[in-house]
N, C-alpha and C. Protein backbone atom coordinates (compact mmCIF):
# COMPACT_ATOMS: atom_id res chain seq x y z
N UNK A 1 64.81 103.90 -92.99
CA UNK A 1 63.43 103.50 -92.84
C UNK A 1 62.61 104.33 -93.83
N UNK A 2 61.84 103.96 -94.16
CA UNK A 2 60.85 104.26 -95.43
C UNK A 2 59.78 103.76 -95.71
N UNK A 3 58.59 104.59 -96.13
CA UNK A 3 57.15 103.64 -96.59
C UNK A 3 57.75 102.90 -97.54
N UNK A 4 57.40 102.06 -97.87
CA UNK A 4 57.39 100.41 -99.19
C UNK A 4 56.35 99.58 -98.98
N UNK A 5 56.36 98.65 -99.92
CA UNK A 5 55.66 97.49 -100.03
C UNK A 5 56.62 96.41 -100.26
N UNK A 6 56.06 95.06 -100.03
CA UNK A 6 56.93 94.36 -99.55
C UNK A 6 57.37 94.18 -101.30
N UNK A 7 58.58 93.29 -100.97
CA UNK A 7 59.17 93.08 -102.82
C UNK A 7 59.52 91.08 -102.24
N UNK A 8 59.65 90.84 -103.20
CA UNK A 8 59.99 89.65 -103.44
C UNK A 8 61.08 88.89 -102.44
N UNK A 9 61.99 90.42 -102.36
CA UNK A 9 63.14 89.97 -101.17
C UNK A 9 63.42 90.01 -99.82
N UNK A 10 61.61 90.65 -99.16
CA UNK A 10 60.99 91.22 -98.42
C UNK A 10 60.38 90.16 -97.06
N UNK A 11 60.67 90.35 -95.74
CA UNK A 11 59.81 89.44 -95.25
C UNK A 11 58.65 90.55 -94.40
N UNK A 12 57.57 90.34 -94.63
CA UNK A 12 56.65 91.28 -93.67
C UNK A 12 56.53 90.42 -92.17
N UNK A 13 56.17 91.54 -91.42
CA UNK A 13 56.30 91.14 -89.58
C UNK A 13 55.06 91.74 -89.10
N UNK A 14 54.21 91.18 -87.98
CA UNK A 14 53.48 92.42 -87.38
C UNK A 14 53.73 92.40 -85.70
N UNK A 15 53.55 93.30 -85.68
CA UNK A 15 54.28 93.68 -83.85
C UNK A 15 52.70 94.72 -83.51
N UNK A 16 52.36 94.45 -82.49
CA UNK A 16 51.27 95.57 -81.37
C UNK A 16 50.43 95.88 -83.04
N UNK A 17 49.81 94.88 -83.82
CA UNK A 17 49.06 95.79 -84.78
C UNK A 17 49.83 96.55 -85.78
N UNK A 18 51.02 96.59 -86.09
CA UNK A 18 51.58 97.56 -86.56
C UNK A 18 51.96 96.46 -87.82
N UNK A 19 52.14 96.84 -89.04
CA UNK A 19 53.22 96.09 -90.15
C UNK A 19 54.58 96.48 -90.06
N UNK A 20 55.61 95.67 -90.75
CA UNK A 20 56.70 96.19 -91.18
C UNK A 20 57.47 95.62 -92.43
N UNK A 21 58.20 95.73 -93.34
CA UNK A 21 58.56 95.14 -94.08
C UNK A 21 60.13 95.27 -93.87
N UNK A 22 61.00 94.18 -94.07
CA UNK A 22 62.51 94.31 -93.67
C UNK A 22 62.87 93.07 -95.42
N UNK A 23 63.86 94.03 -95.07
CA UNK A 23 64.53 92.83 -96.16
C UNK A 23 65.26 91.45 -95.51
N UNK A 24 64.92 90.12 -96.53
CA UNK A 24 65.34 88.95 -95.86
C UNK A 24 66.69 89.32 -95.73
N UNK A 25 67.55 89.43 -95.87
CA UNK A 25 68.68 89.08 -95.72
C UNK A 25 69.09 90.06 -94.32
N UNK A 26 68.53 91.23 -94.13
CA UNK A 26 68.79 92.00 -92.97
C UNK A 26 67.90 90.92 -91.53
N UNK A 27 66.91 90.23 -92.12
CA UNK A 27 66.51 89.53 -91.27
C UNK A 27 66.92 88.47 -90.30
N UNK A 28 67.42 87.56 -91.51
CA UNK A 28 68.41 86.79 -91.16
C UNK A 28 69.80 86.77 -90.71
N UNK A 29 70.62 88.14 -90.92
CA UNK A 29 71.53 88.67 -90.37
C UNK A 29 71.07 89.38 -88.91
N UNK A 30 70.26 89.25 -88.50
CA UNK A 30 70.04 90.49 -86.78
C UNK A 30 69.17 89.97 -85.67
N UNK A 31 69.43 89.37 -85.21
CA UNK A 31 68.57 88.83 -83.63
C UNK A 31 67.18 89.81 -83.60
N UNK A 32 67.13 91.01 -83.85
CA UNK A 32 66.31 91.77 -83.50
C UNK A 32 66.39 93.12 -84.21
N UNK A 33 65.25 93.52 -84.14
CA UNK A 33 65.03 94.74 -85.01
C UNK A 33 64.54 95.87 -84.04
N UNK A 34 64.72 96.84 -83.75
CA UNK A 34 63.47 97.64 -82.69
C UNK A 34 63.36 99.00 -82.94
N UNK A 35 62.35 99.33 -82.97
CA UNK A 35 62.25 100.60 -83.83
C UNK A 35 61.11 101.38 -82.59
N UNK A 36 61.41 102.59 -82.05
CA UNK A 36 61.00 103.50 -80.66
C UNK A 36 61.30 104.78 -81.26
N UNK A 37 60.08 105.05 -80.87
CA UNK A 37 59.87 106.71 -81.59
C UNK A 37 60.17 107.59 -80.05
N UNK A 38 61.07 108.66 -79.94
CA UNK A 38 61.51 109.12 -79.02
C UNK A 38 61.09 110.43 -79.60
N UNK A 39 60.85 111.31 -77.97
CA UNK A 39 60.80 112.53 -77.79
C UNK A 39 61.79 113.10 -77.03
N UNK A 40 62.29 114.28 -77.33
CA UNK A 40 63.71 115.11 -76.39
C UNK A 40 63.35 116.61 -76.81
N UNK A 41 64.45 116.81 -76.08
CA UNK A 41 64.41 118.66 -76.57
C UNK A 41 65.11 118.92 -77.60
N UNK A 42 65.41 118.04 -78.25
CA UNK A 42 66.14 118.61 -79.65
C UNK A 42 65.12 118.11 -80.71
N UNK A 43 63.62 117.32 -80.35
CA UNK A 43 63.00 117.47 -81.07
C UNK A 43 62.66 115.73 -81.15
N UNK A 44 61.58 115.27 -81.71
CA UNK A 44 61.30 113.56 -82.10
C UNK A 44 61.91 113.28 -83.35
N UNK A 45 61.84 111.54 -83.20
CA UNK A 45 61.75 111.17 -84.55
C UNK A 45 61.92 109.36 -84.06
N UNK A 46 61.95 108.42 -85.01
CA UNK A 46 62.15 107.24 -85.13
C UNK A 46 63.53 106.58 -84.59
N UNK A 47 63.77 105.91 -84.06
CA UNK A 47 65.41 105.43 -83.75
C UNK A 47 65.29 103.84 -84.11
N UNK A 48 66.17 103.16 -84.74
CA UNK A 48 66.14 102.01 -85.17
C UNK A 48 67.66 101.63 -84.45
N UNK A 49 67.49 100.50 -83.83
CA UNK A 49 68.39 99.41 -83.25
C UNK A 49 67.84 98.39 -83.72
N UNK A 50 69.50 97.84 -84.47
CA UNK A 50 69.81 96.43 -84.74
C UNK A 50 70.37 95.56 -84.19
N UNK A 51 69.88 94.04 -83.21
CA UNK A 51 70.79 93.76 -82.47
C UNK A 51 71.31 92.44 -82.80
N UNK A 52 72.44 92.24 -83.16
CA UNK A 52 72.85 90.84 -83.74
C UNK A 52 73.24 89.51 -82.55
N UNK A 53 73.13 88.40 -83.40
CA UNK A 53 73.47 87.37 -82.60
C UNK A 53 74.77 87.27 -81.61
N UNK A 54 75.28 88.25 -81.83
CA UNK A 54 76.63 88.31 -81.33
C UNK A 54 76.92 88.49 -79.98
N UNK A 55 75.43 89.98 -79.73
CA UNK A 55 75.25 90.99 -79.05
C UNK A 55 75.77 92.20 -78.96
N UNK A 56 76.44 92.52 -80.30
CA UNK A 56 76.55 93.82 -80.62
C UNK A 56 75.14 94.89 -81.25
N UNK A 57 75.22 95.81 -80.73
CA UNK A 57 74.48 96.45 -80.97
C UNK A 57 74.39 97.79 -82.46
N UNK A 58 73.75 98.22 -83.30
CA UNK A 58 73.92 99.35 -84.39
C UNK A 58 72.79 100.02 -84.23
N UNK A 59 72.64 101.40 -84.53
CA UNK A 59 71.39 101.94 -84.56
C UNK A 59 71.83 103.24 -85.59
């Protein structure tokens, strides 16, 4: 995950107000995208789950 702007191969999304830019082809490959910013005691950060048509899950 990374700031960008969208590129040519790019589809932009908006969710709760928020933008995102994903690449088409990750788009069209994944049922779902979900991106949850978590807090723990080892500290925060961003977690990205990918969930495909399959119902396998990657993060």
């Amino acid at each position: 995950m990374s700031l960008d702007e969208a590129k040519e191969s790019d589809v932009k999304k908006e969710v709760e107000g928020f933008g995102f830019v994903i690449d088409k082809s990750l788009d069209e490959q994944f049922e779902a995208v979900n991106v949850d910013f978590k807090k723990g005691i080892f500290g925060r950060g961003y977690v990205i789950t990918l969930t495909s048509d399959g119902g396998g899950c990657c993060s």
